[in-house]
C-alpha atoms as a PDB file:
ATOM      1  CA  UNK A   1      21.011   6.110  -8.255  1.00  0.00           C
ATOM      2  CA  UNK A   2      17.592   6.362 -10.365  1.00  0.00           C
ATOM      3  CA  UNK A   3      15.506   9.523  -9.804  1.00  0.00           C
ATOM      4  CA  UNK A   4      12.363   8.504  -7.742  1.00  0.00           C
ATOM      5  CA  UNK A   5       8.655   9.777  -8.250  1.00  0.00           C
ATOM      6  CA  UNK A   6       7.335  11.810  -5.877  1.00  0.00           C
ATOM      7  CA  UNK A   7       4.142   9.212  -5.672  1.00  0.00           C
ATOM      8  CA  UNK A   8       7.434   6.804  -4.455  1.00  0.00           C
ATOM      9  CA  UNK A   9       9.000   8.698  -2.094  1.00  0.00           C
ATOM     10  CA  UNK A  10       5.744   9.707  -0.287  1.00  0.00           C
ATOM     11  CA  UNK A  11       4.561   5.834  -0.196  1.00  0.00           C
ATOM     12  CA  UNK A  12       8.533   5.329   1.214  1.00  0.00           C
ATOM     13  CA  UNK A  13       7.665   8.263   3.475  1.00  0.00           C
ATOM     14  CA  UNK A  14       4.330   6.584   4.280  1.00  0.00           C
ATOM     15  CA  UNK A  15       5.621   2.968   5.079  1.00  0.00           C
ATOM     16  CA  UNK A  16       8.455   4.654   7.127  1.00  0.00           C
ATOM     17  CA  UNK A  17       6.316   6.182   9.601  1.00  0.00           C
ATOM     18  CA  UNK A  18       5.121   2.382  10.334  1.00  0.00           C
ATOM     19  CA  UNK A  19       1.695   2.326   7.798  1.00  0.00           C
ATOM     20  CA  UNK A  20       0.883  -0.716   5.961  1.00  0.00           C
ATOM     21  CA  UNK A  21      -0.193  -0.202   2.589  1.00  0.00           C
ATOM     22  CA  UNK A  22      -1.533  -2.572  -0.418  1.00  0.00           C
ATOM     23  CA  UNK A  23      -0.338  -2.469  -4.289  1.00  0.00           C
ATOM     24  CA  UNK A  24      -4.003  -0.966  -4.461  1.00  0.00           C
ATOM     25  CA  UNK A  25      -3.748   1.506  -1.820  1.00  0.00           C
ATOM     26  CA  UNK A  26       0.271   2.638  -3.253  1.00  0.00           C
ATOM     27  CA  UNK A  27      -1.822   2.648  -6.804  1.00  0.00           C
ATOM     28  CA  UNK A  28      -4.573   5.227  -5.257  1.00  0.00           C
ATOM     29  CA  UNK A  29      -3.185   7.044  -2.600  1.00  0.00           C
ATOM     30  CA  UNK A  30       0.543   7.791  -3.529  1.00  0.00           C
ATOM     31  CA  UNK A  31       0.035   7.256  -7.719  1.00  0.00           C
ATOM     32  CA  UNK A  32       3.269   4.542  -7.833  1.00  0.00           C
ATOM     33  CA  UNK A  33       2.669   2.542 -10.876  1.00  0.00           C
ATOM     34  CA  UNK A  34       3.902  -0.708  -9.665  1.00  0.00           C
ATOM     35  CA  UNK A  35       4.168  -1.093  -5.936  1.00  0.00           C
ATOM     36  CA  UNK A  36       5.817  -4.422  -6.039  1.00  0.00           C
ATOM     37  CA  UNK A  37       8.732  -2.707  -7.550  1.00  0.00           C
ATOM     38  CA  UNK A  38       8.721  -0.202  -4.492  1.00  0.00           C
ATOM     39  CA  UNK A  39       8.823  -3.224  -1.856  1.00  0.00           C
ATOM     40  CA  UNK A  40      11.300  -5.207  -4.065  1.00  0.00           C
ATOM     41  CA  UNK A  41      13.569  -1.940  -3.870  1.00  0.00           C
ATOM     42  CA  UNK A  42      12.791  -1.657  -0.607  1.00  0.00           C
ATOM     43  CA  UNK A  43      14.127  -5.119   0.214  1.00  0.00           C
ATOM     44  CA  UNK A  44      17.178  -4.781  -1.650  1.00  0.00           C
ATOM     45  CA  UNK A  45      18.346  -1.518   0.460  1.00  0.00           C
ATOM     46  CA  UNK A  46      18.251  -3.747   3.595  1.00  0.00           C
ATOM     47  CA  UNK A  47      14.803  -2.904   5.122  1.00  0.00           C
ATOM     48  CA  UNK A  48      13.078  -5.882   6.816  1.00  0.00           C
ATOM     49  CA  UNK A  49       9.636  -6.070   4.706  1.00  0.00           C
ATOM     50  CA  UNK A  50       6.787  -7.563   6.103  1.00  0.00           C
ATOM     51  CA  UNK A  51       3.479  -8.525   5.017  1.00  0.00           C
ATOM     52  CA  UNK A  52       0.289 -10.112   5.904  1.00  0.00           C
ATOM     53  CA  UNK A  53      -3.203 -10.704   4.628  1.00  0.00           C
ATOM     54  CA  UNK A  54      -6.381  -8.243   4.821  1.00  0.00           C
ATOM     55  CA  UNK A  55      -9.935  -7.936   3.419  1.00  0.00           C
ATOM     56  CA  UNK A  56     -10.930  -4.971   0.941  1.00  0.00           C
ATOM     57  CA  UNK A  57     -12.976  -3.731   3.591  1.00  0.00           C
ATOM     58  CA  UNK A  58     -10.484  -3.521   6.253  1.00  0.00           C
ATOM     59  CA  UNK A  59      -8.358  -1.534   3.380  1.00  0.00           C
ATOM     60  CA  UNK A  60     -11.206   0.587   2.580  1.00  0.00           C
ATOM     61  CA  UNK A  61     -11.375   2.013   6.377  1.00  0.00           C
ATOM     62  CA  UNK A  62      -8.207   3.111   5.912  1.00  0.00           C
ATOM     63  CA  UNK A  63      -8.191   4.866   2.451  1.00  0.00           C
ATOM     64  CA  UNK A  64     -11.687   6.241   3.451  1.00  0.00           C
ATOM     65  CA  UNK A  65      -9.715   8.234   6.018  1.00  0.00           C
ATOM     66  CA  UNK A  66      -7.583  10.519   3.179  1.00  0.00           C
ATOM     67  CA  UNK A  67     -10.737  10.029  -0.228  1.00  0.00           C
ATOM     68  CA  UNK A  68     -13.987   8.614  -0.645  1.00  0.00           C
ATOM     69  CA  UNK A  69     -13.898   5.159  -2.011  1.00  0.00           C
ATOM     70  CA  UNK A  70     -17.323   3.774  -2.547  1.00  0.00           C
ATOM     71  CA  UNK A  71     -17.238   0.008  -3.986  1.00  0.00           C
ATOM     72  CA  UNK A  72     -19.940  -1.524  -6.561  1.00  0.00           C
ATOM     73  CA  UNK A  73     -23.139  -2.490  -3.809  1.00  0.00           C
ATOM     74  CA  UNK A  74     -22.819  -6.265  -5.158  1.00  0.00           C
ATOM     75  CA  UNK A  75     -19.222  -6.158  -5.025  1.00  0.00           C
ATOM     76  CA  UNK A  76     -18.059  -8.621  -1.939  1.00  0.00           C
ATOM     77  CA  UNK A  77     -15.849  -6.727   0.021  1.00  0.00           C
ATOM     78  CA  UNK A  78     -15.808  -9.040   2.997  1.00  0.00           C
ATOM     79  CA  UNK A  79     -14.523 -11.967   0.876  1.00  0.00           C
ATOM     80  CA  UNK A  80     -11.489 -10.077  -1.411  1.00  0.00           C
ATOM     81  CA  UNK A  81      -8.022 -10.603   0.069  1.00  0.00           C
ATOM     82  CA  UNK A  82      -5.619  -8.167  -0.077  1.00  0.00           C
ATOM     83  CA  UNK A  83      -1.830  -8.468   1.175  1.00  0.00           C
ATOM     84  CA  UNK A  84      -0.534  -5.757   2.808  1.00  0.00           C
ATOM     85  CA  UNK A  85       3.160  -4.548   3.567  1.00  0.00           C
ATOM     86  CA  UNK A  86       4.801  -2.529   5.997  1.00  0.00           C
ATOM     87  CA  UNK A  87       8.607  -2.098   7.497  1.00  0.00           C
ATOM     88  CA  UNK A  88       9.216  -3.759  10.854  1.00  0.00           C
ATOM     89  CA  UNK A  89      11.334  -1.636  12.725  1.00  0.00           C
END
């Protein structure tokens, strides 16, 4: 069995406790290099992965609750789709 990162395990950790994340959030948050790896992996050991679409801004409410992520003012946050993932239990 390949050695995880910690950024890995805490995003496994993370989507275990029944969070969604996006490849962005995995990317800021947790440091995992390539999140679709994580939920391809994450698939192959059996877990039921779901996923849906969201906008940046509804992603940004929930990384503004751990940093401070301020977007470009004429960047369209409303309009920039996102899809998230999480484990269905």
């Amino acid at each position: 069995m390949k050695k995880r990162s910690i950024g890995e395990t805490a995003c496994r950790e993370y989507l275990l406790a029944g969070n969604k994340v996006t490849n962005l959030e995995a990317q800021i948050l947790f440091g995992v290099g390539n999140p679709y790896a994580l939920i391809s992996r994450l698939r192959q050991e059996g877990y039921i992965m779901k996923s849906a679409t969201c906008t940046y801004a509804a992603m940004l409410v929930r990384v503004n609750k751990y940093i401070q992520l301020t977007p470009p003012t004429n960047l369209p946050i409303r309009e920039i789709i996102f899809t998230e993932y999480w484990i269905s239990k």
